[in-house]
Protein backbone atom coordinates (compact mmCIF):
# COMPACT_ATOMS: atom_id res chain seq x y z
CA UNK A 1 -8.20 36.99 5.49
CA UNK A 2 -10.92 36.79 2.12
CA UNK A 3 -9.50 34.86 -1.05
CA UNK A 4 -11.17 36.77 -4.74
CA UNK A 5 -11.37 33.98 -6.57
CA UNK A 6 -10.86 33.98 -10.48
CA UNK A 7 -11.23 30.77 -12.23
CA UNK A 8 -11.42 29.12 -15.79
CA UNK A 9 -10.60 32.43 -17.87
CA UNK A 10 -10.36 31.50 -21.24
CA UNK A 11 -8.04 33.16 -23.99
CA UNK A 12 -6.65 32.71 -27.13
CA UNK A 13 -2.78 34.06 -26.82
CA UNK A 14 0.28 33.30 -28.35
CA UNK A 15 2.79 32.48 -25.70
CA UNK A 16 5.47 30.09 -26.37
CA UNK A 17 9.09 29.52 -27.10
CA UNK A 18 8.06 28.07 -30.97
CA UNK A 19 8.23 29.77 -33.69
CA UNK A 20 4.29 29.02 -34.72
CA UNK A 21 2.86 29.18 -31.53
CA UNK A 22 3.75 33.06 -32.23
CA UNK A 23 1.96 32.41 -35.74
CA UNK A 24 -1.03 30.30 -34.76
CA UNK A 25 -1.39 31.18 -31.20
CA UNK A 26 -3.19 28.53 -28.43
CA UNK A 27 -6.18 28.45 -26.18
CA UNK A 28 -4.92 28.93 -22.57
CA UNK A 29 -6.76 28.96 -19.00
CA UNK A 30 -6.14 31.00 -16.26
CA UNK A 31 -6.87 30.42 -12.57
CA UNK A 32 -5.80 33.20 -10.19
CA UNK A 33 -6.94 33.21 -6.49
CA UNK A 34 -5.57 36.13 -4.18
CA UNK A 35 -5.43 36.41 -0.40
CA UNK A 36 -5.91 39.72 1.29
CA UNK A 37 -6.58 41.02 4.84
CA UNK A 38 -9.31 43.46 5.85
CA UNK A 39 -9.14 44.61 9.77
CA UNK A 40 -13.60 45.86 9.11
CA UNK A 41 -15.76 44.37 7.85
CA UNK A 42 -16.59 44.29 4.12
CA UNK A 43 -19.55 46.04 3.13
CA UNK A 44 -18.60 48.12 -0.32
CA UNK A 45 -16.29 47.34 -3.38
CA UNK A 46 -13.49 50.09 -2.56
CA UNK A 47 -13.44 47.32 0.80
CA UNK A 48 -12.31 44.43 -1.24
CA UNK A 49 -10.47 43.82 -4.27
CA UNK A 50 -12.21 44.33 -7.83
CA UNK A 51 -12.39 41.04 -9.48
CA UNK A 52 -12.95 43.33 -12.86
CA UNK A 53 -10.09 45.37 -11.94
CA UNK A 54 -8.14 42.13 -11.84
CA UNK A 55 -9.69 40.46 -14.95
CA UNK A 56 -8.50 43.19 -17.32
CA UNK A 57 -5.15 43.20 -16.11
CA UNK A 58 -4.77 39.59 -16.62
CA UNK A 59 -6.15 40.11 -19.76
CA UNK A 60 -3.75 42.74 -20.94
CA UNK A 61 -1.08 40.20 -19.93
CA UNK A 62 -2.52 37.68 -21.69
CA UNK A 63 -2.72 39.60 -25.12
CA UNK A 64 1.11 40.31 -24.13
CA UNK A 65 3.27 37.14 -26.05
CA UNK A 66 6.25 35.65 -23.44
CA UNK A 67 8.25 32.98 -24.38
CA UNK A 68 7.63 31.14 -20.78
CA UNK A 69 4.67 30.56 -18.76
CA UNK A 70 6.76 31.47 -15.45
CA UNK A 71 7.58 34.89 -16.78
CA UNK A 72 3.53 35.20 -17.50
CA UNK A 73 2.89 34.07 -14.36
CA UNK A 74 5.37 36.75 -12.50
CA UNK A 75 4.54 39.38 -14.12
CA UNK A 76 0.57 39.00 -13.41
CA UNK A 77 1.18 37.80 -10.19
CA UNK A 78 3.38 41.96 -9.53
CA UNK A 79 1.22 43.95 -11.80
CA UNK A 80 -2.02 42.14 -9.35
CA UNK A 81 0.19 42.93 -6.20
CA UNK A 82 0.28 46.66 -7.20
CA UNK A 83 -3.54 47.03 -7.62
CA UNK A 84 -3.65 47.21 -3.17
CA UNK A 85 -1.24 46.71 -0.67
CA UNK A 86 -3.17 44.91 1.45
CA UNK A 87 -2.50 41.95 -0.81
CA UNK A 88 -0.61 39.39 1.18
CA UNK A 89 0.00 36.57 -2.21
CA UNK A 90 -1.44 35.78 -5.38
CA UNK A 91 -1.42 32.16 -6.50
CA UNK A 92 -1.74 32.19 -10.40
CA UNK A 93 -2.17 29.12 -12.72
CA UNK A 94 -1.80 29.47 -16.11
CA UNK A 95 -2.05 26.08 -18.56
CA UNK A 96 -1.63 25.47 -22.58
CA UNK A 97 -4.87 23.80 -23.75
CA UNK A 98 -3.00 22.76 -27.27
CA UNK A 99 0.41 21.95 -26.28
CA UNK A 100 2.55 21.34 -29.55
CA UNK A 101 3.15 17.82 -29.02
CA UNK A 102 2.98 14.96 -31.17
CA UNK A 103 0.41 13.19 -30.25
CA UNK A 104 -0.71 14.76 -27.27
CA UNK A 105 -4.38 15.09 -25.74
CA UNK A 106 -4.57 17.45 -22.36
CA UNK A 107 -3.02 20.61 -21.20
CA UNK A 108 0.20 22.32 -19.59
CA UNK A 109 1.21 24.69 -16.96
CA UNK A 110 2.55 26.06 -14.44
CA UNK A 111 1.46 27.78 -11.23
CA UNK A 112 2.92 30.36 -9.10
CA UNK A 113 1.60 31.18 -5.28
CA UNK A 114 3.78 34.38 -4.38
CA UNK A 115 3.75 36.01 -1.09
CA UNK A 116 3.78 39.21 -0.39
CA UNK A 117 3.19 39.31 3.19
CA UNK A 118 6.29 41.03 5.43
C-alpha cells in the first residue's frame, strides 16, 4: 500500500453558505492524502497515481462554489476515486483560512477519509 501525498494547496474560492463569502471569496487549504495498492513494484508514473493529475482536479473543484465544506470534500474525494480503481480511500481536508467570525483569528474545516476498498 503507497499513500500520494498532497499537502498545503492554497486557493482563493468562494465556498460558503453567506451571502459575501460568494462576493468576496476566502483563502482555503487543502490537504488530500490517498492510499492505493500496487501488487509490482513501482518504477514509472502510469504505476502510481499522478499527483498533477490529482492537483487539477482538486483545483477545478475548488474554483467550483458549494455552500458546505462536506459536499467539497465528497465530491473531490469521488471525482479522485474515479482517476484509478486501484484507489482503496482518499482522506481530504479542506479548512477556511478567514472564517466570517467576529473576532476570530485561525481557520475551519472539515476532513473526510472515505474508503473505497471492497
Amino acid at each position: 500500500m503507497y499513500t500520494v501525498h498532497l499537502h498545503q494547496l492554497e486557493f482563493y474560492s468562494y465556498h460558503g453558505l453567506h451571502e459575501e463569502e460568494a462576493i468576496i471569496g476566502n483563502k482555503f487549504e487543502v490537504e488530500v492524502n490517498i492510499d492505493f495498492d500496487s501488487a509490482n513494484s513501482i518504477t514509472d508514473i502510469s504505476q502510481t497515481i499522478n499527483y498533477v493529475t490529482v492537483y487539477n482536479v482538486i483545483k477545478e473543484e475548488m474554483a467550483r462554489p458549494q455552500k458546505l465544506l462536506e459536499t467539497l470534500c465528497e465530491t473531490i474525494a469521488e471525482k479522485i476515486h474515479q482517476l484509478d480503481s486501484r484507489i482503496t480511500s482518499v482522506e481530504i481536508s479542506i479548512f477556511k483560512l478567514g472564517a466570517p467570525i467576529p473576532s476570530f483569528k485561525g481557520s475551519v474545516g472539515v476532513t473526510l477519509k472515505k474508503n473505497f476498498s471492497l
